[in-house]
Protein backbone atom coordinates (compact mmCIF):
# COMPACT_ATOMS: atom_id res chain seq x y z
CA UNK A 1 0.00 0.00 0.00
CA UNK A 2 2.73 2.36 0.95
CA UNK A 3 4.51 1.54 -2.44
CA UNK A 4 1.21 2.43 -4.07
CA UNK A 5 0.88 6.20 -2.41
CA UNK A 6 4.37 6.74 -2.87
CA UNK A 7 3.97 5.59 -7.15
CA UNK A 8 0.55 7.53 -7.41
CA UNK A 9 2.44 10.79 -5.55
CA UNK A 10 5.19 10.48 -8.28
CA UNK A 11 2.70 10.00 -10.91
CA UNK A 12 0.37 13.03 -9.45
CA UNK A 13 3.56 15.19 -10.09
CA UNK A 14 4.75 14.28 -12.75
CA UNK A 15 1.47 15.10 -14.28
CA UNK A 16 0.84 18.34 -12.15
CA UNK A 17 4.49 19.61 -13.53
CA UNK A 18 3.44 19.00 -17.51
CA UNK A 19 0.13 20.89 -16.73
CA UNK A 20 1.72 23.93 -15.09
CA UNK A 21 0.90 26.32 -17.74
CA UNK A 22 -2.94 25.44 -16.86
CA UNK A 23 -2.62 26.31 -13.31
CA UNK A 24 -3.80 29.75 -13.89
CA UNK A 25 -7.01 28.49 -15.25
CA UNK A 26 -8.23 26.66 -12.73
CA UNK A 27 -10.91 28.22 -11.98
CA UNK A 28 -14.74 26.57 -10.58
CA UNK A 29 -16.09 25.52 -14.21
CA UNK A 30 -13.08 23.48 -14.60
CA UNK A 31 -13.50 21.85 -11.15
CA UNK A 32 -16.99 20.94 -11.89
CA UNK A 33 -16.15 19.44 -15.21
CA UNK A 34 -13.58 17.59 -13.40
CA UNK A 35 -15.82 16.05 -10.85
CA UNK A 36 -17.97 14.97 -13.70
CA UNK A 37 -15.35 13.45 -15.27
CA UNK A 38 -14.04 11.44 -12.67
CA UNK A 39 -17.75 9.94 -11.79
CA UNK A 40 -17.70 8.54 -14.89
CA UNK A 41 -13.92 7.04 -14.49
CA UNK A 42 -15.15 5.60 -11.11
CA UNK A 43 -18.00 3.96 -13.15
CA UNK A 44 -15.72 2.67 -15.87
CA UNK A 45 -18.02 4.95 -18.33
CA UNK A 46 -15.74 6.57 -21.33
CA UNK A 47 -14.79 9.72 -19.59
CA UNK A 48 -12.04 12.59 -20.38
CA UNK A 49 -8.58 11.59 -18.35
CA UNK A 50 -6.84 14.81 -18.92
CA UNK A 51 -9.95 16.79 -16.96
CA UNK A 52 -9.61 13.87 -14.54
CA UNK A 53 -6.18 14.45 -13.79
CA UNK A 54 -6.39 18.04 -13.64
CA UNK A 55 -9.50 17.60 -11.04
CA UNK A 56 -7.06 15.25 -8.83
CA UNK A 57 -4.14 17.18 -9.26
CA UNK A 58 -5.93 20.49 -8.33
CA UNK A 59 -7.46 18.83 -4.89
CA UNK A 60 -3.89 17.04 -4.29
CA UNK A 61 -1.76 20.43 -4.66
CA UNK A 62 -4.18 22.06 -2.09
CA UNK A 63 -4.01 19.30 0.44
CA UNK A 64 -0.43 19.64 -0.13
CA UNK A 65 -0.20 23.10 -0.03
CA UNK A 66 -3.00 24.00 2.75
CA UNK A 67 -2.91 20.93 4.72
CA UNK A 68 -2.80 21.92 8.42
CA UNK A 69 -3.59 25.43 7.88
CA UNK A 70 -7.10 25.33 6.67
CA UNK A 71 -8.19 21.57 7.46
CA UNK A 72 -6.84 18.57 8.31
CA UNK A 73 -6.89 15.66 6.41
CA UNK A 74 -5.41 12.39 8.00
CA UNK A 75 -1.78 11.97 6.57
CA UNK A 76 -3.33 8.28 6.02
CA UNK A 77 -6.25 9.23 3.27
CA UNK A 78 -5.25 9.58 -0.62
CA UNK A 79 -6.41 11.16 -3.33
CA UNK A 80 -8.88 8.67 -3.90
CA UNK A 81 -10.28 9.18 -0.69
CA UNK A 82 -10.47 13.15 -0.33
CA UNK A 83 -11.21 13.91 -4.12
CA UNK A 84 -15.26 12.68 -3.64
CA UNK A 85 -15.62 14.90 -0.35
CA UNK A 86 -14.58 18.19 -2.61
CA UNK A 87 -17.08 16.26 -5.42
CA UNK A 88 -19.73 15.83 -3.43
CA UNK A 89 -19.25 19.20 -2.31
CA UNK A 90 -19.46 20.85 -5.26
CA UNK A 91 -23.22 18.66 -6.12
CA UNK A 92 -24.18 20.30 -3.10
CA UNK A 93 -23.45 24.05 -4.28
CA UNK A 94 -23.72 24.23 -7.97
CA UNK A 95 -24.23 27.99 -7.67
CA UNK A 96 -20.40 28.12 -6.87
CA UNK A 97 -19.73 27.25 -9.98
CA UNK A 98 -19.51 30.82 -11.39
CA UNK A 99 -16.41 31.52 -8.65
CA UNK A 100 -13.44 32.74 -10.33
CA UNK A 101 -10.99 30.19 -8.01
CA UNK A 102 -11.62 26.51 -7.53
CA UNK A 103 -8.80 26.66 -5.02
CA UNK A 104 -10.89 28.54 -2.53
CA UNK A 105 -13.96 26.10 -3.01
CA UNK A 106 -11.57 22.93 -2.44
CA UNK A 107 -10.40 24.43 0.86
CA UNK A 108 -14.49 25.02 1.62
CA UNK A 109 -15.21 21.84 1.23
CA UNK A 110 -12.32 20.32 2.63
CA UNK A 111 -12.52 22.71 5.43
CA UNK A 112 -15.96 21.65 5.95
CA UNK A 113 -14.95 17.54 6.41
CA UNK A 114 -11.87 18.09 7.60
CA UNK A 115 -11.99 20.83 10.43
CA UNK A 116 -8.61 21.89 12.31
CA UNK A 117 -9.83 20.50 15.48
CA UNK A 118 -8.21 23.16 18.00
C-alpha cells in the first residue's frame, strides 16, 4: 500500500508539472467538469482523463499546499479518498460554480470535512 501512495504521488507530479501552464485556469467551471469526469472514471463509463487528472491534481496540490492550515486531512487518506468529499461538495453548491478560483472552493469543502480541530 505504501509503495502504491508513494507511485501515485510520483505520478500526481509528474502530471501536475506538464500541466503547469494550466494552473492559472483553474478556476470553478473546470473543477466541476472535473468532478464529472471522474464519476464517470469511477464507473468505468468513457470519460475525459486529462480533466480527470487536472481535477485530482488540483485537490492534491491544495491538500499539499494548505494541509494543516485550513483543514486537516489524516496523513493516512489519498487522493482517492479526499477527491469525492470536494465532489460531493461541489453537487451540493452548484451555484459556486460561477467563482473565479476553484482553489478557494476545495479548501471550503475540505474545510468543511476536515476541520482543524483546536
Amino acid at each position: 500500500m505504501k509503495l502504491f501512495k508513494i507511485s501515485f504521488s510520483i505520478i500526481l507530479l509528474i502530471f501536475a508539472f506538464s500541466q503547469l501552464s494550466i494552473a492559472d485556469s483553474w478556476d470553478a467551471k473546470k473543477l466541476y467538469a472535473g468532478w464529472r469526469e471522474y464519476k464517470k472514471s469511477e464507473a468505468y463509463e468513457k470519460h475525459d482523463f486529462q480533466k480527470v487528472m487536472v481535477f485530482i491534481t488540483m485537490i492534491k496540490w491544495v491538500v499539499d499546499t494548505k494541509n494543516g492550515n485550513s483543514f486537516d486531512v489524516p496523513s493516512h487518506l489519498v487522493p482517492r479518498d479526499y477527491c469525492p468529499v470536494v465532489g460531493r461538495w461541489l453537487e451540493q453548491h452548484p451555484e459556486k460554480i460561477k467563482e473565479p478560483s476553484a482553489e478557494s472552493l476545495v479548501v471550503k469543502a475540505l474545510s468543511e470535512e476536515y476541520p482543524i480541530k483546536r
